[in-house]
PDB file of N, CA and C in Angstrom:
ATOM      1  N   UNK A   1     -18.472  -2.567  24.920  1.00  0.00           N
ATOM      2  CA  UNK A   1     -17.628  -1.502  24.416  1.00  0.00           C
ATOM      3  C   UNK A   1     -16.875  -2.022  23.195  1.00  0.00           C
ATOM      4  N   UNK A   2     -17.074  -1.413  22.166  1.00  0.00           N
ATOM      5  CA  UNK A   2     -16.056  -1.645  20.867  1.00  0.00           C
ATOM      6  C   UNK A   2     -14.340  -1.930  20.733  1.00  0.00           C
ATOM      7  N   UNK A   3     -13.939  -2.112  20.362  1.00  0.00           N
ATOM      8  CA  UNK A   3     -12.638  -2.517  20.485  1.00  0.00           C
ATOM      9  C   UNK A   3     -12.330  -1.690  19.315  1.00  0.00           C
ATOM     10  N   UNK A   4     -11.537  -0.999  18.949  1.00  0.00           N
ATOM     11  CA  UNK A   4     -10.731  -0.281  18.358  1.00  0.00           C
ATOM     12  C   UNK A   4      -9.335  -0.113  17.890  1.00  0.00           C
ATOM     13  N   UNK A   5      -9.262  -0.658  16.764  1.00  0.00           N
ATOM     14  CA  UNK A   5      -7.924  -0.872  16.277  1.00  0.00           C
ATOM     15  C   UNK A   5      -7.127   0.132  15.839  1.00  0.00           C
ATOM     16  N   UNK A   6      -5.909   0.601  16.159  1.00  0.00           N
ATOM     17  CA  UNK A   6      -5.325   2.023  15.491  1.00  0.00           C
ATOM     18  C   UNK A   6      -3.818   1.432  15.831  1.00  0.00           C
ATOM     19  N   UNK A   7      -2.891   2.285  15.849  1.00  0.00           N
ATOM     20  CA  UNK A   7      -1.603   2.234  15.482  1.00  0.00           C
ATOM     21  C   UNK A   7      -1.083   1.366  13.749  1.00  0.00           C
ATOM     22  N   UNK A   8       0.401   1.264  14.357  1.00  0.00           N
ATOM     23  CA  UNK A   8       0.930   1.292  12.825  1.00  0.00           C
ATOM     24  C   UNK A   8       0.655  -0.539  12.859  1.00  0.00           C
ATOM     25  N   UNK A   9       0.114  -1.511  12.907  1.00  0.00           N
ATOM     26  CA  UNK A   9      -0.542  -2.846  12.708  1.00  0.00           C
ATOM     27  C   UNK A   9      -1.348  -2.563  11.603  1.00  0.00           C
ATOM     28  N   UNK A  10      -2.478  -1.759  11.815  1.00  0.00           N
ATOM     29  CA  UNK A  10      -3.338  -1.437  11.287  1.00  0.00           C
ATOM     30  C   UNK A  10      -2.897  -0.240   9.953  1.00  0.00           C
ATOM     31  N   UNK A  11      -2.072   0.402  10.383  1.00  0.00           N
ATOM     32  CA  UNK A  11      -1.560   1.009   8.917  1.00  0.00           C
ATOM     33  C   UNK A  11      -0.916   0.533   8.215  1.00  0.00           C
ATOM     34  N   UNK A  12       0.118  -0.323   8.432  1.00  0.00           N
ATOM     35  CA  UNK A  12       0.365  -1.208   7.582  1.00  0.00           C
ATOM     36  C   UNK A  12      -0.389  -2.089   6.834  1.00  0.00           C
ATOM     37  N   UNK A  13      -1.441  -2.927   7.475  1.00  0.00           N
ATOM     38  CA  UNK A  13      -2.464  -3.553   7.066  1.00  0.00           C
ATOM     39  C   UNK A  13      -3.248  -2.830   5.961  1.00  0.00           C
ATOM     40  N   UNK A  14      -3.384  -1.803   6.182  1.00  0.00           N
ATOM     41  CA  UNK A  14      -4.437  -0.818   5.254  1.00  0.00           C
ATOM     42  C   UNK A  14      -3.177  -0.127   4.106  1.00  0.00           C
ATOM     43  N   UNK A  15      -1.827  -0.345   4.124  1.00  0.00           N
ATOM     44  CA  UNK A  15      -1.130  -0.091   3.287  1.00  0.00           C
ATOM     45  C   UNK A  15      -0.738  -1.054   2.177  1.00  0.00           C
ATOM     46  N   UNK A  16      -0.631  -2.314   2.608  1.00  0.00           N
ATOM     47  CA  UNK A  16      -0.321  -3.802   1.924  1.00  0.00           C
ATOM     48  C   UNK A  16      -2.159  -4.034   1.291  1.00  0.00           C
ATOM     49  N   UNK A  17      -3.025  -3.777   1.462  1.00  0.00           N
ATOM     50  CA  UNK A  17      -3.937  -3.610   1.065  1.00  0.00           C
ATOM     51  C   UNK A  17      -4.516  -2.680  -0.366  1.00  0.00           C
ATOM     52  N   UNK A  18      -3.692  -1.220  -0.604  1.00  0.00           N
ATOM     53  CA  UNK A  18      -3.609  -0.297  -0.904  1.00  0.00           C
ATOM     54  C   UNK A  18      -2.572  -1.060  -1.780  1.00  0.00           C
ATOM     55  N   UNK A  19      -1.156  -1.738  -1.561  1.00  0.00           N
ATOM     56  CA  UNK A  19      -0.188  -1.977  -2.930  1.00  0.00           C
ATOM     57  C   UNK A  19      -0.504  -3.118  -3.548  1.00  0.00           C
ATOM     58  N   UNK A  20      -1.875  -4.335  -3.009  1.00  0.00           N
ATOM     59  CA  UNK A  20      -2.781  -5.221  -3.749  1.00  0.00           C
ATOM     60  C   UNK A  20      -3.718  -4.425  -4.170  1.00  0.00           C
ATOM     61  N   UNK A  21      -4.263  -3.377  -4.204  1.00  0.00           N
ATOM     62  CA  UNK A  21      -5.231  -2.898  -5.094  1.00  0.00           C
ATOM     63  C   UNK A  21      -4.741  -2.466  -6.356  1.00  0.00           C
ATOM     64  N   UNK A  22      -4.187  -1.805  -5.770  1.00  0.00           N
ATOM     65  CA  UNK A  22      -3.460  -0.876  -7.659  1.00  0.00           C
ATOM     66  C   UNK A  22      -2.630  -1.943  -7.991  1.00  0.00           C
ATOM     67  N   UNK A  23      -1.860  -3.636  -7.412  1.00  0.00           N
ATOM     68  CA  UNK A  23      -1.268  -4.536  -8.516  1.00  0.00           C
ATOM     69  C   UNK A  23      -2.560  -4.712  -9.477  1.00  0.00           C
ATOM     70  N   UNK A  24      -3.723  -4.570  -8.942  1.00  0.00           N
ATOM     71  CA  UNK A  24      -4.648  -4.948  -9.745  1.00  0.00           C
ATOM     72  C   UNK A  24      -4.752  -4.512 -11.256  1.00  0.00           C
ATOM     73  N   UNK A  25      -4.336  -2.853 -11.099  1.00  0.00           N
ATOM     74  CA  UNK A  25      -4.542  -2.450 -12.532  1.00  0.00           C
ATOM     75  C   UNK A  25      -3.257  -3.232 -13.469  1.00  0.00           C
ATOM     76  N   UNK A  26      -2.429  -3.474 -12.776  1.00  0.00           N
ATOM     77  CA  UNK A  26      -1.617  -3.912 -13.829  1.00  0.00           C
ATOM     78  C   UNK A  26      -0.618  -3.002 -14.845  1.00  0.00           C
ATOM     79  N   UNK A  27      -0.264  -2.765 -16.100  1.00  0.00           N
ATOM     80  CA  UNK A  27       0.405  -2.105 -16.471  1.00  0.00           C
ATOM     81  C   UNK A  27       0.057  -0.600 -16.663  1.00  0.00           C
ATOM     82  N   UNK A  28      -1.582  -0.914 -16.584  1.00  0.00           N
ATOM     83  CA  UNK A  28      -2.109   0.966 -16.462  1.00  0.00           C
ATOM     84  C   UNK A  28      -1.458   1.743 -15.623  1.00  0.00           C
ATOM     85  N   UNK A  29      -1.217   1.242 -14.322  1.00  0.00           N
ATOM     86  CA  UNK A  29      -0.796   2.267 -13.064  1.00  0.00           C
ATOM     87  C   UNK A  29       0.755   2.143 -13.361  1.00  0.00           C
ATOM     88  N   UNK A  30       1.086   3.335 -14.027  1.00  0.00           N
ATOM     89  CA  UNK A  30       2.881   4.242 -14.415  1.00  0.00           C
ATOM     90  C   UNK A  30       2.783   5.248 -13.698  1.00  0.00           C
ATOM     91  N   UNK A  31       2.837   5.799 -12.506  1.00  0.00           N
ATOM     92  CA  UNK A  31       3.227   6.684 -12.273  1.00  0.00           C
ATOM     93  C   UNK A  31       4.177   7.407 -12.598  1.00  0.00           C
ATOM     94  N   UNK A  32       4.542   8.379 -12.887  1.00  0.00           N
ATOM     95  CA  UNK A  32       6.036   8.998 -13.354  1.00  0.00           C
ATOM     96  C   UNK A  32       6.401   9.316 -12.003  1.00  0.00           C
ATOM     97  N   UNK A  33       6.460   9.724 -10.493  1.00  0.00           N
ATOM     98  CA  UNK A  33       7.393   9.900  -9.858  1.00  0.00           C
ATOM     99  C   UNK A  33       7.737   8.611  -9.132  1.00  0.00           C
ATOM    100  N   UNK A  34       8.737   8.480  -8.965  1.00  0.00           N
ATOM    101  CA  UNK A  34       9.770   7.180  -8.332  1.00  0.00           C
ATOM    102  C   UNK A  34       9.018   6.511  -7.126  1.00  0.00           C
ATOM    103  N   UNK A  35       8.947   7.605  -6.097  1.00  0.00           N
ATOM    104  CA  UNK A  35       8.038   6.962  -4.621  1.00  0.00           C
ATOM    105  C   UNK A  35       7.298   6.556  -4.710  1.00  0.00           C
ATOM    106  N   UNK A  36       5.866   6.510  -5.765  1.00  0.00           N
ATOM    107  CA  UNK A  36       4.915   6.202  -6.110  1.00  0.00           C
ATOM    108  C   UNK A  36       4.144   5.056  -6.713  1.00  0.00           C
ATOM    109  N   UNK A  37       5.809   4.796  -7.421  1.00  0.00           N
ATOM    110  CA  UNK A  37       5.658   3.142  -8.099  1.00  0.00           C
ATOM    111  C   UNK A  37       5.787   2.074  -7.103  1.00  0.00           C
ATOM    112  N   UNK A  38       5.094   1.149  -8.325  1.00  0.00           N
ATOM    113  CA  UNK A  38       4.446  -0.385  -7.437  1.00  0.00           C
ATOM    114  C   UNK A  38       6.114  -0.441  -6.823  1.00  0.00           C
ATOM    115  N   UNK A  39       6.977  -0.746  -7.332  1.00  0.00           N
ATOM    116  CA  UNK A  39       8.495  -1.370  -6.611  1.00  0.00           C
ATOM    117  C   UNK A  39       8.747  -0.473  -5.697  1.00  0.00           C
ATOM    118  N   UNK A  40       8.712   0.670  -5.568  1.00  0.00           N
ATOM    119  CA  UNK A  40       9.251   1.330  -4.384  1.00  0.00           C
ATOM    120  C   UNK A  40       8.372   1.473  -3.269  1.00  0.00           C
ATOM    121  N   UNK A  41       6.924   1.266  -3.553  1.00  0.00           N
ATOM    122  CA  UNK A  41       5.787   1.252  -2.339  1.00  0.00           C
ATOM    123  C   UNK A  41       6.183  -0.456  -1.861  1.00  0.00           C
ATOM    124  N   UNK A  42       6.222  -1.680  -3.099  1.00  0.00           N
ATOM    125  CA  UNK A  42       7.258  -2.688  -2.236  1.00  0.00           C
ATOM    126  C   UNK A  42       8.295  -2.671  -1.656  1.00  0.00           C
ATOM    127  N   UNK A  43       8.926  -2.006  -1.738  1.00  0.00           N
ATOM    128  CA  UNK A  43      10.064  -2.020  -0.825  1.00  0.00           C
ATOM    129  C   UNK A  43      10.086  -1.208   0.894  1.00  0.00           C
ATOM    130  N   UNK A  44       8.729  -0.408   0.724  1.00  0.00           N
ATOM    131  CA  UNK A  44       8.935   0.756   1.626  1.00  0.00           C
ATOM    132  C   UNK A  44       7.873  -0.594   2.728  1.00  0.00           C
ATOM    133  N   UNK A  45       7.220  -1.156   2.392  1.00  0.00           N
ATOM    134  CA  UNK A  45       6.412  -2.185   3.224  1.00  0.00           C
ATOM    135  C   UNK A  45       7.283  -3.262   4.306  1.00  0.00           C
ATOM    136  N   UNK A  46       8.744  -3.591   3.541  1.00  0.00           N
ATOM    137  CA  UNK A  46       9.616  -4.391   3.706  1.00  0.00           C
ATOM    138  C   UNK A  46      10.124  -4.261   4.740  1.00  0.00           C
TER     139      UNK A  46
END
């Protein structure tokens, strides 16, 4: 039987994953709304 990973371990994991991808672009990724930017998706991980 498979083992199946879910809860928030795993969303977090797949979120800290998600704010190393887009550091990737580097200065391309500006979002204009606030929640969206690299510093505030760091902080919301914290």
């Amino acid at each position: 039987m498979p083992i199946i990973e879910t809860g928030r371990a795993k969303n977090i994991a797949k979120f800290e994953y998600f704010i190393l991808f887009i550091s990737g672009f580097g200065v391309t990724y500006n979002p204009t709304k606030v929640p969206i930017k690299l510093v505030s998706l760091n902080t919301t991980i914290q």
